[in-house]
Protein backbone atom coordinates (compact mmCIF):
# COMPACT_ATOMS: atom_id res chain seq x y z
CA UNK A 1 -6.15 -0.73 -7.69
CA UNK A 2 -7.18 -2.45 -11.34
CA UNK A 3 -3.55 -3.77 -11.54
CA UNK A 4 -2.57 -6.93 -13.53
CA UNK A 5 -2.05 -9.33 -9.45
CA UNK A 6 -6.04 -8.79 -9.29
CA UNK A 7 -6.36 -11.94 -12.21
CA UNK A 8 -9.49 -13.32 -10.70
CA UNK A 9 -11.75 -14.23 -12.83
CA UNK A 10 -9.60 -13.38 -16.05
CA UNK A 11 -9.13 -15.79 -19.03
CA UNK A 12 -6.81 -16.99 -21.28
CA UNK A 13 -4.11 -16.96 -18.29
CA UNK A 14 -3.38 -20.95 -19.07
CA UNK A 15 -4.22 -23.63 -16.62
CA UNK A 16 -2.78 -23.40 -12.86
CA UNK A 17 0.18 -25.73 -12.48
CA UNK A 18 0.36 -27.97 -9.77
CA UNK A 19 3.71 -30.06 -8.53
CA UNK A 20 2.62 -32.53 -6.35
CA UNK A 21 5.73 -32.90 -4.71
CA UNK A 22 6.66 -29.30 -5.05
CA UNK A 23 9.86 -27.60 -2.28
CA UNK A 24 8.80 -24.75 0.08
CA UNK A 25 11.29 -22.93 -1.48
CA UNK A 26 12.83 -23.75 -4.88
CA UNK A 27 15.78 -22.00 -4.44
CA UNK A 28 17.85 -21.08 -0.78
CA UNK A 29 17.60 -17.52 -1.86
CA UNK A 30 13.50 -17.54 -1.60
CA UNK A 31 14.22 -18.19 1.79
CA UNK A 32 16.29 -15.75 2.68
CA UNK A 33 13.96 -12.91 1.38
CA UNK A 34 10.78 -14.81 3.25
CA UNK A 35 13.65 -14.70 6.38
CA UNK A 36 14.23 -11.19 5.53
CA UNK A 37 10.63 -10.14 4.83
CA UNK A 38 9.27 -11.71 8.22
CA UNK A 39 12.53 -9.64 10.25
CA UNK A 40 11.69 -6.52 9.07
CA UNK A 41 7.90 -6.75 9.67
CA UNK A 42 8.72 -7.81 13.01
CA UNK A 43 10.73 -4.56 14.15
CA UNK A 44 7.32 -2.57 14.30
CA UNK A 45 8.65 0.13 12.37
CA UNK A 46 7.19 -0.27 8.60
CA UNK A 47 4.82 2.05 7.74
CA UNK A 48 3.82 -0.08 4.31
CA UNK A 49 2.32 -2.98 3.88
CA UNK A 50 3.13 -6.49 1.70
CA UNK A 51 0.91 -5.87 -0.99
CA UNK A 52 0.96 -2.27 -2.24
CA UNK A 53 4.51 -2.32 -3.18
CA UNK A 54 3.86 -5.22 -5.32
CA UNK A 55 0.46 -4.00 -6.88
CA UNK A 56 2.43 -0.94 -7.89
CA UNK A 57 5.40 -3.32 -10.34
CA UNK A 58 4.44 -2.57 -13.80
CA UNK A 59 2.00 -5.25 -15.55
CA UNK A 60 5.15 -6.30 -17.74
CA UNK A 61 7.30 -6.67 -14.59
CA UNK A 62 4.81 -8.42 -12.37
CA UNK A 63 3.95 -10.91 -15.07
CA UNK A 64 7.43 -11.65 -15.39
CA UNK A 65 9.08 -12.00 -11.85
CA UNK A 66 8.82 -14.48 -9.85
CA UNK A 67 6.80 -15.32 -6.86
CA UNK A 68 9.98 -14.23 -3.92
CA UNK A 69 11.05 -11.81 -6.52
CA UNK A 70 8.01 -9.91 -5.92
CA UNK A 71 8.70 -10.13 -2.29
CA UNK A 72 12.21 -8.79 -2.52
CA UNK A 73 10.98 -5.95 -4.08
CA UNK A 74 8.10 -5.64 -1.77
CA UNK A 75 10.54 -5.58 0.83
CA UNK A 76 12.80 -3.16 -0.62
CA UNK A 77 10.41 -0.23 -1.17
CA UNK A 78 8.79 -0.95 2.44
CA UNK A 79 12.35 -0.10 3.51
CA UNK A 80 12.59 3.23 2.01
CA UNK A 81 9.39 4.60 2.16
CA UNK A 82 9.95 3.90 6.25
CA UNK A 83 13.09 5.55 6.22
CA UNK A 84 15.00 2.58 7.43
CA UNK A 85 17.33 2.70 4.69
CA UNK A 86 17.50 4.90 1.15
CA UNK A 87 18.41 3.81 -2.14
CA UNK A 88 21.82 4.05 -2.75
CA UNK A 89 22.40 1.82 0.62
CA UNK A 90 20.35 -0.74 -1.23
CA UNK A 91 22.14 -0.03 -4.25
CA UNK A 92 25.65 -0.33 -2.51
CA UNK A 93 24.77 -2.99 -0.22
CA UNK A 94 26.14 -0.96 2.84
CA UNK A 95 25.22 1.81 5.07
CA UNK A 96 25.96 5.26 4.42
CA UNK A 97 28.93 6.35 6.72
CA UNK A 98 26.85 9.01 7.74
CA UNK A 99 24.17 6.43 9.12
CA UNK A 100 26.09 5.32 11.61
CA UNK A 101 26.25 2.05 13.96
CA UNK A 102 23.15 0.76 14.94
CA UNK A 103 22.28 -1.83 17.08
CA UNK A 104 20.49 -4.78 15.66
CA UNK A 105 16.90 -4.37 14.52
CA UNK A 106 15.73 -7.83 15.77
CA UNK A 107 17.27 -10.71 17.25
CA UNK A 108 17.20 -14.07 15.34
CA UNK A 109 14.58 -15.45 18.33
CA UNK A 110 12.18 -12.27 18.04
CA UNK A 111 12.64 -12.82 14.13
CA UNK A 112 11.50 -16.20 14.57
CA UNK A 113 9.00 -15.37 17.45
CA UNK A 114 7.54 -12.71 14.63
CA UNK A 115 7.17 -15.68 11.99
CA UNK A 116 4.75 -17.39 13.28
CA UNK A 117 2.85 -14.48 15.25
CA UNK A 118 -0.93 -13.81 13.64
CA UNK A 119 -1.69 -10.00 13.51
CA UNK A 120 -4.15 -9.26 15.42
CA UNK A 121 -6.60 -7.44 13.18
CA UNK A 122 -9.70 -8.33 15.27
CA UNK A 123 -11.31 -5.42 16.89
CA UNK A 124 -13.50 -5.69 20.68
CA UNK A 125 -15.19 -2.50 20.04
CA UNK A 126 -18.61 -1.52 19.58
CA UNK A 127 -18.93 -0.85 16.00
CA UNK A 128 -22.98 -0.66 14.53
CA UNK A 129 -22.72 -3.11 11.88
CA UNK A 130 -24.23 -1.52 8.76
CA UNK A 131 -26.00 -4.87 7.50
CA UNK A 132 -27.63 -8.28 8.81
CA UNK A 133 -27.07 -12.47 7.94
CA UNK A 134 -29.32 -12.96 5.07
CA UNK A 135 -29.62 -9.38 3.77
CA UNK A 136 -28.92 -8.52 0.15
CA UNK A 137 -25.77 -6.51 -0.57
CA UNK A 138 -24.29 -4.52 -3.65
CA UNK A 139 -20.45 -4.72 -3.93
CA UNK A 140 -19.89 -0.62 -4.85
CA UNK A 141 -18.15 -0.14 -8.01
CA UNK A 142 -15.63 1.93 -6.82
CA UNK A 143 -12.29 1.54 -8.39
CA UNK A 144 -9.12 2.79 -5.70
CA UNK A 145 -6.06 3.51 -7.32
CA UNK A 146 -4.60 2.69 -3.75
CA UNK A 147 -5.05 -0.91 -2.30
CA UNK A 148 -8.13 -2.74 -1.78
CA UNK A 149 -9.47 -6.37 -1.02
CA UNK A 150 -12.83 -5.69 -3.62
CA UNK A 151 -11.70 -7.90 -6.43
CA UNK A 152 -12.58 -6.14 -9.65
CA UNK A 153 -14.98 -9.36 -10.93
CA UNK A 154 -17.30 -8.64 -7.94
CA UNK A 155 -17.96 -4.70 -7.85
CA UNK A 156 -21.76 -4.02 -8.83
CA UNK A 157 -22.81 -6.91 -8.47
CA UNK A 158 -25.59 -8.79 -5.53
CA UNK A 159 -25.07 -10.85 -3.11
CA UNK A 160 -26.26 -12.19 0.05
CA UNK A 161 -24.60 -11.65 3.79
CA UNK A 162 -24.06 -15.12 5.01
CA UNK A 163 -21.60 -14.35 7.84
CA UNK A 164 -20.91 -11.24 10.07
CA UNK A 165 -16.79 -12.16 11.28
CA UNK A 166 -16.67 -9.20 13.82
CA UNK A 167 -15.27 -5.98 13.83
CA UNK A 168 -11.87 -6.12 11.90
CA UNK A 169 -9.34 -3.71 10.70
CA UNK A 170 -9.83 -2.18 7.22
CA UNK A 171 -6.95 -3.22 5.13
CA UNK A 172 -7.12 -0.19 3.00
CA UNK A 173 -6.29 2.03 5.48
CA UNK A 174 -4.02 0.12 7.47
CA UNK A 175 -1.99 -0.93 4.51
CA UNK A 176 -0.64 2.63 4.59
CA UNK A 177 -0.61 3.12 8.26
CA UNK A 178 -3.77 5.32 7.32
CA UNK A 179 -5.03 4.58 10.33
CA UNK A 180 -7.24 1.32 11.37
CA UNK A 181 -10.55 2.46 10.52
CA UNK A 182 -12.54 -0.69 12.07
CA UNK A 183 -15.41 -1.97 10.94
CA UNK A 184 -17.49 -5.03 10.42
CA UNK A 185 -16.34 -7.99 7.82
CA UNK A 186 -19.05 -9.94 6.52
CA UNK A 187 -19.05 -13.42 4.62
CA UNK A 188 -21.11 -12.59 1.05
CA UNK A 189 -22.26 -15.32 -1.07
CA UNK A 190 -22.39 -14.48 -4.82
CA UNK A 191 -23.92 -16.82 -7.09
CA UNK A 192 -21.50 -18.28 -9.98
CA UNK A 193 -24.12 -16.51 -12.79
CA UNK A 194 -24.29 -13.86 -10.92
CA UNK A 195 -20.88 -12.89 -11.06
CA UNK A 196 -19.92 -14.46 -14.50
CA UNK A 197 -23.51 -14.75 -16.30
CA UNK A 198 -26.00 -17.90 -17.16
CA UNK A 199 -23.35 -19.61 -18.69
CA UNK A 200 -22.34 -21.17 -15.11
CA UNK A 201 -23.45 -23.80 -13.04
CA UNK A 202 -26.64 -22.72 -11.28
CA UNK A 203 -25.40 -24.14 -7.84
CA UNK A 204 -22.01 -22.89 -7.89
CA UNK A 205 -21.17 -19.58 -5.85
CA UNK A 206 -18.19 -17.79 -4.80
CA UNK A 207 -17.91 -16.52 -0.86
CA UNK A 208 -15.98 -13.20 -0.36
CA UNK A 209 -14.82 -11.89 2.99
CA UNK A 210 -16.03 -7.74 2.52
CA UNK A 211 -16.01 -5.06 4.28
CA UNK A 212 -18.67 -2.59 4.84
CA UNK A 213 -17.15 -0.07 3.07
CA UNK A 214 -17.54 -2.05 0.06
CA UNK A 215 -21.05 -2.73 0.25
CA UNK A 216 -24.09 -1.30 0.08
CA UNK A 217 -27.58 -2.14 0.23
CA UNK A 218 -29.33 -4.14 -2.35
């Protein structure tokens, strides 16, 4: 979706601070919602993804939380829209008597065991891949109101397939438990001028990993 987190390639956003002895977490609360984040992803039983609960905060909102703030909330509506807990549990802070016991969701090991476990989004399977290294590619100017990995500063314009990764699962699908849809994922090189006109350095360039659902041929 064209929401206010896609800020690539925006201006007038002021320059990117950098701490150079900046905490993990600035606060022990952070923590405990990347703690709690990690848990719940673990169980197996969300049927949302990280990032379209936080694409969907309002522009005013988003601009105005911070960083684990979006992830609490993140968290939250991943919650409820799996039917793991509703909204006036959240709002109470305890289950609804007619819930009932349940045993616990995750141990503290599998929680940690879930941290630092990479999802496995790489696909054996014999997919055709739709385009070739070196070919010339056209990001689509499509515009999702659902998630998607096409930044908005790349659709429509050329590039060139430097990379083929594999055969991956598509993100925009799988972000909704949509399905996996599979497909190939491609490195594509897009020149700096390309992308943000003769102004720019001629050698500089921008690499974007794409899908082939969000290209088509030059």
């Amino acid at each position: 979706m064209n929401g206010i987190h896609d800020m690539g390639g925006m201006q007038d956003l002021g320059a990117i601070e950098y701490a150079e002895s900046e905490p993990v977490f600035h606060e022990a609360w952070e923590g405990r919602v990347h703690a709690m984040s990690w848990a719940v992803q673990g169980t197996g039983k969300l049927r949302l993804g990280l990032r379209p609960p936080m694409e969907a905060i309002p522009a005013g909102e988003y601009l105005r939380m911070s960083y684990y703030e979006r992830w609490i909330t993140a968290v939250i509506e991943r919650l409820v829209a799996s039917d793991l807990v509703t909204r006036a549990e959240i709002a109470s802070g305890r289950p609804d008597v007619a819930t009932g016991k349940a045993d616990i969701a995750l141990s503290p090991a599998a929680a940690v065991e879930a941290l630092f476990k990479i999802p496995a989004t790489r696909r054996n399977m014999p997919v055709t891949a739709r385009f070739q290294q070196g070919q010339s590619v056209r990001a689509r100017n499509i515009h999702p109101v659902t998630h998607t990995r096409l930044p908005r500063y790349a659709r429509g314009k050329v590039g060139m397939i430097e990379r083929d990764h594999g055969v991956f699962v598509f993100a925009d699908t799988s972000a909704y438990s949509a399905g996996e849809k599979p497909q190939h994922l491609y490195s594509v090189r897009f020149s700096a001028r390309e992308l943000w006109g003769d102004q720019m350095p001629a050698q500089d360039s921008v690499h974007l990993d794409l899908y082939d659902d969000y290209l088509e041929p030059a």
